[in-house]
C-alpha atoms as a PDB file:
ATOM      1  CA  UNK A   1     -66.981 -14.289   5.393  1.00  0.00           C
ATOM      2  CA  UNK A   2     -66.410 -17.723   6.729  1.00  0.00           C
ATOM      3  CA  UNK A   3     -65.304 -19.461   9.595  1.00  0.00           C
ATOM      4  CA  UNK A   4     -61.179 -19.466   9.641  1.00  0.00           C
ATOM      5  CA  UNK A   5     -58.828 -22.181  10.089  1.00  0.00           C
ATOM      6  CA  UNK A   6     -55.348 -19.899  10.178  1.00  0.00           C
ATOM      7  CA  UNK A   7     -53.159 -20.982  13.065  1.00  0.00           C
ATOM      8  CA  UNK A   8     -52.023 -17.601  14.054  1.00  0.00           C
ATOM      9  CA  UNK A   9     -55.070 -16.783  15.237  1.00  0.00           C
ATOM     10  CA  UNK A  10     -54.269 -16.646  18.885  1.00  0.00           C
ATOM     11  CA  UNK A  11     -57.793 -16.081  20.953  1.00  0.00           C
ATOM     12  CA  UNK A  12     -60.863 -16.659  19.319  1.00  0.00           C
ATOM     13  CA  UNK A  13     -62.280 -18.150  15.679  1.00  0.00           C
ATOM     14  CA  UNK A  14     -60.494 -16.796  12.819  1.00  0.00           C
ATOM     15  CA  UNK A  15     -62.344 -14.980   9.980  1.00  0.00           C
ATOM     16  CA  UNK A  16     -61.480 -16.188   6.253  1.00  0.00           C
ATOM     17  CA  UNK A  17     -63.387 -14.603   3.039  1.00  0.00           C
ATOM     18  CA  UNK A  18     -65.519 -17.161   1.417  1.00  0.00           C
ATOM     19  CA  UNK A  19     -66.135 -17.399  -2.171  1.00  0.00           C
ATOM     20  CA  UNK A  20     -69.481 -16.626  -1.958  1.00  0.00           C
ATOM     21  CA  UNK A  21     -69.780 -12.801  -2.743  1.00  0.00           C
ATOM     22  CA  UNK A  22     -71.991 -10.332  -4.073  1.00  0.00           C
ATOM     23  CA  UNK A  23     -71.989  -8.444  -7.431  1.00  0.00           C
ATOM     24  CA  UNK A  24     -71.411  -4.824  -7.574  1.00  0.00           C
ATOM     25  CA  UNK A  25     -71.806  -2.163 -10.184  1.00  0.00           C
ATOM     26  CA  UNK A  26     -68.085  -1.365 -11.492  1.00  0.00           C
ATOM     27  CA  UNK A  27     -66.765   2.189  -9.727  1.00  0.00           C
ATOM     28  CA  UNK A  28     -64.036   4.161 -11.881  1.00  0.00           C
ATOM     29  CA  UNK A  29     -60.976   4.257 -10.832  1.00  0.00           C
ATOM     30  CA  UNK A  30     -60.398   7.787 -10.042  1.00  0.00           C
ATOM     31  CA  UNK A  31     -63.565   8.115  -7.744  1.00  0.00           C
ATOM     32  CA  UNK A  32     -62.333   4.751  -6.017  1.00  0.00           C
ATOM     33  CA  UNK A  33     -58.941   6.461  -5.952  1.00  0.00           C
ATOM     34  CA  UNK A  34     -60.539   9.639  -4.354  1.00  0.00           C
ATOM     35  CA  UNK A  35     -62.162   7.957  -1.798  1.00  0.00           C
ATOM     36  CA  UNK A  36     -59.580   5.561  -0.447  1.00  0.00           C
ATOM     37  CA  UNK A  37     -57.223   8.943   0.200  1.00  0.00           C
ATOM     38  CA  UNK A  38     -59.325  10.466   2.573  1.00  0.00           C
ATOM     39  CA  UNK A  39     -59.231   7.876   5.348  1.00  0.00           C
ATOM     40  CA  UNK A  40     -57.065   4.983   4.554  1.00  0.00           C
ATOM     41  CA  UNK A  41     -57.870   2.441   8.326  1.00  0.00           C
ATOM     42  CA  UNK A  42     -54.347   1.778  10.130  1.00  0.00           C
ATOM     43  CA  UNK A  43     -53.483  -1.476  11.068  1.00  0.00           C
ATOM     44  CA  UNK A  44     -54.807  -1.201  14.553  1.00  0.00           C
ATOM     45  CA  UNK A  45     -58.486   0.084  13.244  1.00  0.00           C
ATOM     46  CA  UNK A  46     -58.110  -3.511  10.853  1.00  0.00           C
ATOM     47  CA  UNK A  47     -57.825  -5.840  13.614  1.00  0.00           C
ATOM     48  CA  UNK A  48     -61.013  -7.069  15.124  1.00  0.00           C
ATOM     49  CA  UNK A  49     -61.024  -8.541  18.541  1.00  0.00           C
ATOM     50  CA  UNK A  50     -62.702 -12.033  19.467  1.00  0.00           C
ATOM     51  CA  UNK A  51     -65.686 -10.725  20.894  1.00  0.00           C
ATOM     52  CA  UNK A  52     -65.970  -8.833  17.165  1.00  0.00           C
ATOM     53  CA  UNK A  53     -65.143 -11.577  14.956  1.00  0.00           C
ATOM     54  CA  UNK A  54     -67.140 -14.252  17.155  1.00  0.00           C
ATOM     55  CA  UNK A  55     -70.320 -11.660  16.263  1.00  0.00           C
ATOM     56  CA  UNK A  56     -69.659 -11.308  13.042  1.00  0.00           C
ATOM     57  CA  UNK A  57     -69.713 -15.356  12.818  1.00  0.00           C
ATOM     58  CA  UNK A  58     -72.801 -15.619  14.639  1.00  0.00           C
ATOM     59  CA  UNK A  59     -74.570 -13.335  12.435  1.00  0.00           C
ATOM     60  CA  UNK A  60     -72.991 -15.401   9.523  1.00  0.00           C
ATOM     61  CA  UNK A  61     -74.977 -18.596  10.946  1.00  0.00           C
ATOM     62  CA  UNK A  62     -72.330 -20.364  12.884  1.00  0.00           C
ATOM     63  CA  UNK A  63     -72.098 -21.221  16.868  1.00  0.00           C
ATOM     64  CA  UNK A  64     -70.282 -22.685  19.316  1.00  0.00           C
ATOM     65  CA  UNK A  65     -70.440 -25.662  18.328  1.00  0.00           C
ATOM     66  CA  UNK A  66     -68.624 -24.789  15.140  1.00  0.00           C
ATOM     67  CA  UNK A  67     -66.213 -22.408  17.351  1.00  0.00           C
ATOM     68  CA  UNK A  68     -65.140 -25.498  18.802  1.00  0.00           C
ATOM     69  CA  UNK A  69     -64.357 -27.517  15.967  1.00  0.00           C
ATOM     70  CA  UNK A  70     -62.270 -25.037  14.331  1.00  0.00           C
ATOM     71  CA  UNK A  71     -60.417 -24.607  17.257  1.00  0.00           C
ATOM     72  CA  UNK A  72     -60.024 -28.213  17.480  1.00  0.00           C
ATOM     73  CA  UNK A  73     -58.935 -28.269  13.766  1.00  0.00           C
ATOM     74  CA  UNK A  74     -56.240 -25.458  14.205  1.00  0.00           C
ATOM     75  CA  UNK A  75     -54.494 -27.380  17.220  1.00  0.00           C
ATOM     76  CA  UNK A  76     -53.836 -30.301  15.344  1.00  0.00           C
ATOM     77  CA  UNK A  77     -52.331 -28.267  12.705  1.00  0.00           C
ATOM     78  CA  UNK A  78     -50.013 -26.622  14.824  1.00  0.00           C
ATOM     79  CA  UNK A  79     -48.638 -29.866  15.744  1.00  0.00           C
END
């Protein structure tokens, strides 16, 4: 994950993916299948609060400073 720059991001940093990932072994598709049916997340358990997403960031190496200039970024835009 990265540091966001979506304008409907109300409170908080926005969280993008990055490009950077991570290689995984391929799963079939019927065990993936048979997984995902036993506890699809809602909508509600997918959205992550500011105090979530600015700890996720953190971890990710970025600080206030950053924060800031997104923030900064994403006002302009709206204008």
């Amino acid at each position: 994950v990265t540091l966001g720059d979506h304008p409907c991001c109300s409170y908080g940093p926005p969280i993008t993916l990055d490009w950077d990932y991570h290689q995984h072994d391929p799963v079939c598709i019927n065990e993936f299948e048979f997984h995902q049916s036993k506890g699809r997340r809602t909508r509600r358990e997918m959205m992550m609060n500011y105090y979530k997403r600015k700890n996720i960031l953190s971890l990710a190496g970025f600080d206030e400073k950053d924060f800031k200039a997104s923030k900064r970024g994403i006002t302009r835009s709206k204008f």
